[in-house]
PDB file of N, CA and C in Angstrom:
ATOM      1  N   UNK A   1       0.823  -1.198   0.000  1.00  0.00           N
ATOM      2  CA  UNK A   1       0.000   0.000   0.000  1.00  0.00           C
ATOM      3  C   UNK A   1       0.866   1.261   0.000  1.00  0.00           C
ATOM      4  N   UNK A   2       2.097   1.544   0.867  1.00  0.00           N
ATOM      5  CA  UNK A   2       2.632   2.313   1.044  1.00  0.00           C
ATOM      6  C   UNK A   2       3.479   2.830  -0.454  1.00  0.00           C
ATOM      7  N   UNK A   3       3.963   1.436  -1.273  1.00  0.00           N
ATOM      8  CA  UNK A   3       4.605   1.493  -2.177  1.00  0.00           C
ATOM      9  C   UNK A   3       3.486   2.567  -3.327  1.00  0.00           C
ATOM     10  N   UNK A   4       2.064   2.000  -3.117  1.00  0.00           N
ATOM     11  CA  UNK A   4       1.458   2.204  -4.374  1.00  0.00           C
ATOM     12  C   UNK A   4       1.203   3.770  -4.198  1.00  0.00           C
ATOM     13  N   UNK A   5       1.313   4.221  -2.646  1.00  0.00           N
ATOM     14  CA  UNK A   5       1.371   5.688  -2.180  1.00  0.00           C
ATOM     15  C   UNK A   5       2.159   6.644  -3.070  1.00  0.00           C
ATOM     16  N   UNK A   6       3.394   6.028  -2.874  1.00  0.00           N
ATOM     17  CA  UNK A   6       4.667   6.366  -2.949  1.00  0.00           C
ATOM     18  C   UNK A   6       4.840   6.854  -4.877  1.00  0.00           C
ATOM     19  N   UNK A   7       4.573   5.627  -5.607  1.00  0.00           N
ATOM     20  CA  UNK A   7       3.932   6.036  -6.814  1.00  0.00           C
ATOM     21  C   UNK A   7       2.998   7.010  -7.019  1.00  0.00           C
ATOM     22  N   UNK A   8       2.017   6.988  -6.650  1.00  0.00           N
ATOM     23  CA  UNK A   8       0.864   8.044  -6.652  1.00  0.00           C
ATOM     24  C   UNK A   8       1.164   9.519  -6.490  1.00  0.00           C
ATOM     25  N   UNK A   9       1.826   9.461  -5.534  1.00  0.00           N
ATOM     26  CA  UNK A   9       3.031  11.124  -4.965  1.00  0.00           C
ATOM     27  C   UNK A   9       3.670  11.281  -6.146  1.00  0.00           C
ATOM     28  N   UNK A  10       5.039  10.261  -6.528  1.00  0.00           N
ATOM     29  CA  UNK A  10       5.699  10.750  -7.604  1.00  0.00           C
ATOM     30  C   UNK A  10       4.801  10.985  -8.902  1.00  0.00           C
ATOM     31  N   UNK A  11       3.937  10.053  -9.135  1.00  0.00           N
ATOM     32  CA  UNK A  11       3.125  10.682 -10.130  1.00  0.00           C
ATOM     33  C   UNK A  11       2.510  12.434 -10.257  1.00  0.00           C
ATOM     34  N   UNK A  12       1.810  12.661  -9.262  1.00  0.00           N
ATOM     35  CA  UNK A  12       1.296  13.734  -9.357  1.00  0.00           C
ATOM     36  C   UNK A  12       2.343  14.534  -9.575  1.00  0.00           C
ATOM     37  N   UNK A  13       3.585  14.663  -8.439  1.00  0.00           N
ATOM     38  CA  UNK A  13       4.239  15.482  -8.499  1.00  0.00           C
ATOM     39  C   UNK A  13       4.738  15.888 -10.205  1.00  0.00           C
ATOM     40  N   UNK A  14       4.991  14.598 -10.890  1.00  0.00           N
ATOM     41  CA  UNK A  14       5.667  14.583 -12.021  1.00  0.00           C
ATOM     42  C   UNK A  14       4.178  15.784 -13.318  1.00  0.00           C
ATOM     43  N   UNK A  15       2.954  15.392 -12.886  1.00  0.00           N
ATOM     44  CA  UNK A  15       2.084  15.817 -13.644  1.00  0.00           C
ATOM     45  C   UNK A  15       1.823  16.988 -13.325  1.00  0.00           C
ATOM     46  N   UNK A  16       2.077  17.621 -11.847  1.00  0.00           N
ATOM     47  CA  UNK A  16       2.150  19.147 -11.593  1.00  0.00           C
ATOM     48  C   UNK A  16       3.389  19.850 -12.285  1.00  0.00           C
ATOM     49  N   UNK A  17       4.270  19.093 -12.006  1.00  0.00           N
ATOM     50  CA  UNK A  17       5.779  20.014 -12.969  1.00  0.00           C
ATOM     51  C   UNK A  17       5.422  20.103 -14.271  1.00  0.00           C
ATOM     52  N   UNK A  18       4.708  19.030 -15.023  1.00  0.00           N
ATOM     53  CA  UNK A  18       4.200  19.151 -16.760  1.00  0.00           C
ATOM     54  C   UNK A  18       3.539  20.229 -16.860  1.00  0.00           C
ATOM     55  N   UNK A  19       2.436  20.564 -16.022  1.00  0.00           N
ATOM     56  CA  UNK A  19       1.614  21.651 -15.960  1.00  0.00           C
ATOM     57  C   UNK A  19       2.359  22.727 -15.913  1.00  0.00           C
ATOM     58  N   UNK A  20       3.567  22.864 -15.510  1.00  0.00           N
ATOM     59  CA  UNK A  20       4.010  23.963 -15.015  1.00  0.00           C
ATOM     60  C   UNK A  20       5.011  24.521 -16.215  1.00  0.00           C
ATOM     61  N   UNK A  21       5.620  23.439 -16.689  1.00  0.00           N
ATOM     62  CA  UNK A  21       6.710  23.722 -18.022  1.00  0.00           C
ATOM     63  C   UNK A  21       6.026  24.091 -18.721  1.00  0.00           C
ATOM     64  N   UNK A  22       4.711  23.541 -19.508  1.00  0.00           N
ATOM     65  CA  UNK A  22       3.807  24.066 -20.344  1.00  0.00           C
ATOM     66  C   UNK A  22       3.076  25.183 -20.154  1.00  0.00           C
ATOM     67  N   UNK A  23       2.940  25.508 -19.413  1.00  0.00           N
ATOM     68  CA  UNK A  23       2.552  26.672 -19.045  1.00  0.00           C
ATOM     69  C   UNK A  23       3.451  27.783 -19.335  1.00  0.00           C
ATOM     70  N   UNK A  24       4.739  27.502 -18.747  1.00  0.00           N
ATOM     71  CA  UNK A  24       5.890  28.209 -18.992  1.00  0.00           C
ATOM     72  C   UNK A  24       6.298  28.188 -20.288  1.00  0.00           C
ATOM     73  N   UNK A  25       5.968  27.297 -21.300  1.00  0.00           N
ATOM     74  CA  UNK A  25       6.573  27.645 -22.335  1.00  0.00           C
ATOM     75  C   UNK A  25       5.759  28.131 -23.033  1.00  0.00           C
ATOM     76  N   UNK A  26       4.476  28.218 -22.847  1.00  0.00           N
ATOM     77  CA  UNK A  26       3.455  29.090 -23.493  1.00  0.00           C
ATOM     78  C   UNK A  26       3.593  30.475 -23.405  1.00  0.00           C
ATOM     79  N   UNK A  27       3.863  30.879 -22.242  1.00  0.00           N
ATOM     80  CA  UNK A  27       4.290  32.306 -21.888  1.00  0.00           C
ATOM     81  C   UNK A  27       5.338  32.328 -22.570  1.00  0.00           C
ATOM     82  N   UNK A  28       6.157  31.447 -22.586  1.00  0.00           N
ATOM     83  CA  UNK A  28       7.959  32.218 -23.106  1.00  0.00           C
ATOM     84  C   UNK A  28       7.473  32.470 -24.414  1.00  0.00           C
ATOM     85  N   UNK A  29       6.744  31.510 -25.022  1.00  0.00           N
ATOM     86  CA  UNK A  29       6.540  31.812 -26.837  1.00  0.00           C
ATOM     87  C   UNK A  29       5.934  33.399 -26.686  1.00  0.00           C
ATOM     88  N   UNK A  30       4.538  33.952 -26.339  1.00  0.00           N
ATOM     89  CA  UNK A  30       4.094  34.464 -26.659  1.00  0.00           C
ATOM     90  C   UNK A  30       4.927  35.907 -25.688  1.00  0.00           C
ATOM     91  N   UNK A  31       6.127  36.011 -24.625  1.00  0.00           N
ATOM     92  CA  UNK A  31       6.769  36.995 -24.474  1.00  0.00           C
ATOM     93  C   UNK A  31       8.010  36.819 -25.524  1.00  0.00           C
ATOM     94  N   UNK A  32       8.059  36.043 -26.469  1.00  0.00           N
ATOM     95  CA  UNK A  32       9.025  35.767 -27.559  1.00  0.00           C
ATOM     96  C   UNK A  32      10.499  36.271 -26.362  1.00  0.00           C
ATOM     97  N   UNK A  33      10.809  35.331 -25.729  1.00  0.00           N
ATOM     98  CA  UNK A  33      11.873  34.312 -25.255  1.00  0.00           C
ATOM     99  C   UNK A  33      12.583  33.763 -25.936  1.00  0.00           C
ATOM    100  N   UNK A  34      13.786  34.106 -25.794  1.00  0.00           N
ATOM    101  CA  UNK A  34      14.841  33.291 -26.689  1.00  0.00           C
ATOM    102  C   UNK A  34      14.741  31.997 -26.651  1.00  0.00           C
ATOM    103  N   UNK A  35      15.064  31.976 -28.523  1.00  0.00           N
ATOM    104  CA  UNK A  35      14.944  30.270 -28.717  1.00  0.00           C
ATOM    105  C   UNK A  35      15.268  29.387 -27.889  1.00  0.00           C
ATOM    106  N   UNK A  36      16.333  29.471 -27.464  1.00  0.00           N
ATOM    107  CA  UNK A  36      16.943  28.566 -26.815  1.00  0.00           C
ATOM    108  C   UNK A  36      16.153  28.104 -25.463  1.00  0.00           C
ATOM    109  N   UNK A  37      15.591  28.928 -25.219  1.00  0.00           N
ATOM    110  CA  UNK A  37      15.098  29.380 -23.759  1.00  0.00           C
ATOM    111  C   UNK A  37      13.466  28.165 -24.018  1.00  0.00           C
ATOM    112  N   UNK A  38      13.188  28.670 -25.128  1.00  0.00           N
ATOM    113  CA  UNK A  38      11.840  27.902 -25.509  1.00  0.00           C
ATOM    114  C   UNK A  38      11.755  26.358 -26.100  1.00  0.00           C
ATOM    115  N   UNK A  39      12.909  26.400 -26.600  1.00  0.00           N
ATOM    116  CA  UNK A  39      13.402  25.113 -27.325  1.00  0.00           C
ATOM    117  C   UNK A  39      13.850  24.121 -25.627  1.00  0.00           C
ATOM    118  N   UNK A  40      13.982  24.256 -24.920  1.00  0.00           N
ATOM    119  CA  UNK A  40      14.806  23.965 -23.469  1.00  0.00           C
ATOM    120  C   UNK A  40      13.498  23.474 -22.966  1.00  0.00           C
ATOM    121  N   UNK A  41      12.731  24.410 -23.093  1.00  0.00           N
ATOM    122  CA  UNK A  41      11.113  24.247 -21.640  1.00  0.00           C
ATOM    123  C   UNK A  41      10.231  23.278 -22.947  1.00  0.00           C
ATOM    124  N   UNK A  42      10.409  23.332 -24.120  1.00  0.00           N
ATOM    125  CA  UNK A  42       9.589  22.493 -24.996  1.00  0.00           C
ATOM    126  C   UNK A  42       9.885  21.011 -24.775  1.00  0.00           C
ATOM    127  N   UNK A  43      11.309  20.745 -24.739  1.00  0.00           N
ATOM    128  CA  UNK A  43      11.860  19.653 -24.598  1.00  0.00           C
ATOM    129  C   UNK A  43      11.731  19.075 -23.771  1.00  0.00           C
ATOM    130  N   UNK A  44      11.357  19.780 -22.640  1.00  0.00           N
ATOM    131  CA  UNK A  44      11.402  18.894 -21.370  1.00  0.00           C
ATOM    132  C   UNK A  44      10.246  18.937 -21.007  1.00  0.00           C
ATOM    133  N   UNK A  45       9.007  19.328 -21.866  1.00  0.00           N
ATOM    134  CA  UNK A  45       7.576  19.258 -21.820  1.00  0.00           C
ATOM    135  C   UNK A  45       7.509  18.331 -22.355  1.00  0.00           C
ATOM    136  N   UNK A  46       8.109  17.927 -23.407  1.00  0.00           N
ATOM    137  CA  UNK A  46       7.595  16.439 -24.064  1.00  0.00           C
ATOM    138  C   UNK A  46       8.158  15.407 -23.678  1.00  0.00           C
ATOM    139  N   UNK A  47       9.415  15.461 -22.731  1.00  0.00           N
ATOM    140  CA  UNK A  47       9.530  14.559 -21.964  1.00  0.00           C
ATOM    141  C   UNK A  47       9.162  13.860 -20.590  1.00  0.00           C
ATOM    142  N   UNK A  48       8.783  15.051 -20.073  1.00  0.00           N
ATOM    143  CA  UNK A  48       8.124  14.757 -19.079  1.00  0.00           C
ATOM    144  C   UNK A  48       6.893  14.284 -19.222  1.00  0.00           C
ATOM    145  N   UNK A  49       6.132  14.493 -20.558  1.00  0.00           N
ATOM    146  CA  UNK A  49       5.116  14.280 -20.809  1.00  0.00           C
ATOM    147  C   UNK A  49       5.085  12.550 -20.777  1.00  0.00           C
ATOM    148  N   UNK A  50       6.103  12.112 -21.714  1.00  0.00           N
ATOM    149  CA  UNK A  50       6.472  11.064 -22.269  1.00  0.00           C
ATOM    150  C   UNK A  50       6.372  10.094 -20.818  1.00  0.00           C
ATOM    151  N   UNK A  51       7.417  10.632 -20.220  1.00  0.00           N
ATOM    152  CA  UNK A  51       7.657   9.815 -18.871  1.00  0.00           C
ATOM    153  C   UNK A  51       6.640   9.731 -17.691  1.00  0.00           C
ATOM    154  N   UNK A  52       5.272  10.695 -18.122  1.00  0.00           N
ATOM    155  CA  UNK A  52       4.710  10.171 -16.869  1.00  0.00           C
ATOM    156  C   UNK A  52       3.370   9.941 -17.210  1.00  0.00           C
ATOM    157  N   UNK A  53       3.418   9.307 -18.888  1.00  0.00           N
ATOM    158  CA  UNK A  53       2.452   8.080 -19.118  1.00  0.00           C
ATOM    159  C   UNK A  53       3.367   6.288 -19.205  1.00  0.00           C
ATOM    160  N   UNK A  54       4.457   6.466 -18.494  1.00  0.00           N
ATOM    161  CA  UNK A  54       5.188   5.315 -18.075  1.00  0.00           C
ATOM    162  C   UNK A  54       5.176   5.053 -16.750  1.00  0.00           C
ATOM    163  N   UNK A  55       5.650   3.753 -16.432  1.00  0.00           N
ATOM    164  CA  UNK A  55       5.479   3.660 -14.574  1.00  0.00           C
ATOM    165  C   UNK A  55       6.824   4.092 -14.383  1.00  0.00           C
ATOM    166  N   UNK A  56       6.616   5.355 -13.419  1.00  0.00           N
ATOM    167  CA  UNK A  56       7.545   6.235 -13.220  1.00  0.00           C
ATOM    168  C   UNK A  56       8.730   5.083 -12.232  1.00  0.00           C
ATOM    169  N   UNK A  57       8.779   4.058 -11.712  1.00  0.00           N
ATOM    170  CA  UNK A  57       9.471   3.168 -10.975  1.00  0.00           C
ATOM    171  C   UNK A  57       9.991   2.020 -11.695  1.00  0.00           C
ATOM    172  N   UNK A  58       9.883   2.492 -13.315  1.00  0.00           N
ATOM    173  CA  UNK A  58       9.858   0.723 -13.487  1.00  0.00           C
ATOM    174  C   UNK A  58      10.848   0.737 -14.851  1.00  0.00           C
ATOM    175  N   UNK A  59      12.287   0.481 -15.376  1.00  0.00           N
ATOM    176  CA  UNK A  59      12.503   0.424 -16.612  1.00  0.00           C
ATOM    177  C   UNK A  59      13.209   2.316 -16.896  1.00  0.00           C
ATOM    178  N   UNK A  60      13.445   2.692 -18.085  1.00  0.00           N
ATOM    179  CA  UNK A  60      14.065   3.523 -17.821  1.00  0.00           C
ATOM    180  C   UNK A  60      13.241   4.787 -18.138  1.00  0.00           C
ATOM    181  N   UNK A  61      12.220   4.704 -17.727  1.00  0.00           N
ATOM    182  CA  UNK A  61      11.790   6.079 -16.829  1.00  0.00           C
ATOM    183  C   UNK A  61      11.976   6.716 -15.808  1.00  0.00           C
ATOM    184  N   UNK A  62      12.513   4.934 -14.672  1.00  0.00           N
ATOM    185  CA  UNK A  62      13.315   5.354 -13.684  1.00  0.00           C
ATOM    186  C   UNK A  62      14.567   6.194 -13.755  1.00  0.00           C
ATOM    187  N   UNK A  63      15.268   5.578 -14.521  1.00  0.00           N
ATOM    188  CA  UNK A  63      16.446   5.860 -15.055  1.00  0.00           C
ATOM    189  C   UNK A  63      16.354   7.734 -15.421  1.00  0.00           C
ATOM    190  N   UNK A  64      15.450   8.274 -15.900  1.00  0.00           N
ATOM    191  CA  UNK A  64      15.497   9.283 -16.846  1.00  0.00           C
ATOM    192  C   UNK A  64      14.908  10.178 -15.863  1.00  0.00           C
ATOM    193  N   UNK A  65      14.271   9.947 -14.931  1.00  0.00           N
ATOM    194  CA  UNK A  65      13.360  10.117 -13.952  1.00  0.00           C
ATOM    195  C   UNK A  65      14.386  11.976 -13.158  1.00  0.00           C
ATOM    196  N   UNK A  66      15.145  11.391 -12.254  1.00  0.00           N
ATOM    197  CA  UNK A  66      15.849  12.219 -11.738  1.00  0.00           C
ATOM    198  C   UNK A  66      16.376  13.670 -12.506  1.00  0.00           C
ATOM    199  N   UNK A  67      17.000  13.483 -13.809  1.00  0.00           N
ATOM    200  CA  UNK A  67      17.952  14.215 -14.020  1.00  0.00           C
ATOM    201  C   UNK A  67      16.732  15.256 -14.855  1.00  0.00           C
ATOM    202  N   UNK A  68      15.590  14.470 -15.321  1.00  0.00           N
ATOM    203  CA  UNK A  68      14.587  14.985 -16.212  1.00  0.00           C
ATOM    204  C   UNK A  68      13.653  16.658 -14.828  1.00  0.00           C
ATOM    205  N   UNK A  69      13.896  15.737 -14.141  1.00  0.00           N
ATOM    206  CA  UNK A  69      13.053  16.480 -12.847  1.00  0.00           C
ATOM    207  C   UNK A  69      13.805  18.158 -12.599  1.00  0.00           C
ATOM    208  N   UNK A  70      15.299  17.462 -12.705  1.00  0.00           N
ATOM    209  CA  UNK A  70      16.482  18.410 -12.429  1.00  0.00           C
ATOM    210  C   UNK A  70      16.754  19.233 -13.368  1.00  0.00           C
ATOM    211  N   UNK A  71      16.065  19.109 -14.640  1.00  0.00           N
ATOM    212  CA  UNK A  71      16.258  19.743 -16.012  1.00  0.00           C
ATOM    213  C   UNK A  71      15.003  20.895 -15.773  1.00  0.00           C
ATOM    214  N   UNK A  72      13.838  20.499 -15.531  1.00  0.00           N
ATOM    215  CA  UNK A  72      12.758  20.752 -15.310  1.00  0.00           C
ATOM    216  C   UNK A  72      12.724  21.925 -14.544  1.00  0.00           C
ATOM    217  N   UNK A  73      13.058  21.997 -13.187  1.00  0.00           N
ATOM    218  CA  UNK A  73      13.289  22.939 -12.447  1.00  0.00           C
ATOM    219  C   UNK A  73      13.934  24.025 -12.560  1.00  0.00           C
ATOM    220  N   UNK A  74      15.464  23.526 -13.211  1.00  0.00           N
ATOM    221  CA  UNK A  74      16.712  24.423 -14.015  1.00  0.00           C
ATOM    222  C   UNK A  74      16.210  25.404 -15.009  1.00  0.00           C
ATOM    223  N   UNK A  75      15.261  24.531 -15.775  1.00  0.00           N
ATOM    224  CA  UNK A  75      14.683  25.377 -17.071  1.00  0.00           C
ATOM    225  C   UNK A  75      13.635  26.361 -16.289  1.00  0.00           C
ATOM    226  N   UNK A  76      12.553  25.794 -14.994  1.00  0.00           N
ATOM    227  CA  UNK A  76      11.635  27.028 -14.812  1.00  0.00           C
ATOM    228  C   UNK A  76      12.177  27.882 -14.094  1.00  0.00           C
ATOM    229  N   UNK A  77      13.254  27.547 -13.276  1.00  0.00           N
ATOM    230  CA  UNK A  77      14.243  28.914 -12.694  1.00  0.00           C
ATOM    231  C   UNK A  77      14.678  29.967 -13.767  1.00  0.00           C
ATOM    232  N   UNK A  78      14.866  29.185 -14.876  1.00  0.00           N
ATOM    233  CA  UNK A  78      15.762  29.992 -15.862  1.00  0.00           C
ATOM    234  C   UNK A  78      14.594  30.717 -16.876  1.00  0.00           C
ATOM    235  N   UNK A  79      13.607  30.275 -17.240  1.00  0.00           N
ATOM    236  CA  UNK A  79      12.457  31.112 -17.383  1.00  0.00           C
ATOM    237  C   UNK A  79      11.836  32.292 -16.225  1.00  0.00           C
ATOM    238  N   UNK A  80      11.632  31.891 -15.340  1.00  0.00           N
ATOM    239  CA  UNK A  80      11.483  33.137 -14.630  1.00  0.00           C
ATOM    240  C   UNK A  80      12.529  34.216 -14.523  1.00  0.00           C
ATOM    241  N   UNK A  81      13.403  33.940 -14.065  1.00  0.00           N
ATOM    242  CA  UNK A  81      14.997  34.904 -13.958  1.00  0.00           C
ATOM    243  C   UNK A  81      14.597  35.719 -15.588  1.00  0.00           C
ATOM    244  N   UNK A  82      14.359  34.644 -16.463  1.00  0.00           N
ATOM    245  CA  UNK A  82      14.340  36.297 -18.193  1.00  0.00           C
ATOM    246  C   UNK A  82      13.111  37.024 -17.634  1.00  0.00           C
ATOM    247  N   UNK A  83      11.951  36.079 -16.999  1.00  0.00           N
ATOM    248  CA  UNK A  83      10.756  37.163 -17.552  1.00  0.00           C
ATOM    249  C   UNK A  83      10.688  37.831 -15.988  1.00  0.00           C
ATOM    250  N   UNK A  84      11.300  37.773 -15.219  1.00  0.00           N
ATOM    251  CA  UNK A  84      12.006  39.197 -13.768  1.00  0.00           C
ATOM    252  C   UNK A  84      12.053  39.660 -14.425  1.00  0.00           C
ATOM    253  N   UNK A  85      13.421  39.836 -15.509  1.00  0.00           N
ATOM    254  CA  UNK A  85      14.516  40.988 -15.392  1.00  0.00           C
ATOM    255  C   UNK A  85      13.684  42.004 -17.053  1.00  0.00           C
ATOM    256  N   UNK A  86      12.628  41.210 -17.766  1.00  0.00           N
ATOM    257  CA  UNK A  86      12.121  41.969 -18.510  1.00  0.00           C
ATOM    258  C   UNK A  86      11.144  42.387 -17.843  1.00  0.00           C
ATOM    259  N   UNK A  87      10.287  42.030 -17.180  1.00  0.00           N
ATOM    260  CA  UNK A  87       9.169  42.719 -16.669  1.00  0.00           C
ATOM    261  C   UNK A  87       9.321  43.866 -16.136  1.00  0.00           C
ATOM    262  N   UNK A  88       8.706  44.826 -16.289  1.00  0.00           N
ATOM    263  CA  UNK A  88       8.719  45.954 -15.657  1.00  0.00           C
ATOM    264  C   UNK A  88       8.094  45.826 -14.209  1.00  0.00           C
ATOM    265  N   UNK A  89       8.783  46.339 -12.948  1.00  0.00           N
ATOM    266  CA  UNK A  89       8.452  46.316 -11.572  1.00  0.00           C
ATOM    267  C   UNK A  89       7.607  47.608 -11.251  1.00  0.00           C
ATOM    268  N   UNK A  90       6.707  47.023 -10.335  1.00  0.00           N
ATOM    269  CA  UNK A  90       5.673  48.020 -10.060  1.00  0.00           C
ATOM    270  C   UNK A  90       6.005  48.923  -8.868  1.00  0.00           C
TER     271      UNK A  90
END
């Protein structure tokens, strides 16, 4: 039971970060964000996507699991930090 918990957590968690890259890269397109910047949060939208219609514990989703998470975060730090320093402060 605890195990199938334990899945269930990493799942969501994995399907709240999807929500969140996509989101983010929707904004970066339409504040036209450097390519790179958009090409980065796209990539790791479709991977994350990829990976968490797989069993996130099992085969190499595990495997891809960690560093994908760590990409994920890197990229929405690094999206916010452009759209700070363009936004105008109130």
């Amino acid at each position: 039971m605890a195990e199938t918990e334990g899945q269930l957590d990493k799942l969501s968690e994995m399907r709240h970060l999807l929500r969140a890259v996509k989101t983010s890269t929707e904004l970066a397109i339409l504040a036209r964000a450097p390519t790179e910047l958009v090409n980065r949060l796209a990539r790791i939208s479709g991977l994350l996507d990829a990976v968490s219609q797989l069993a996130v514990d099992a085969g190499p989703a595990r495997d891809l699991t960690p560093g994908l998470i760590r990409d994920a975060l890197g990229a929405l730090e690094q999206w916010r930090s452009w759209d700070k320093v363009r936004s105008p402060s109130a």
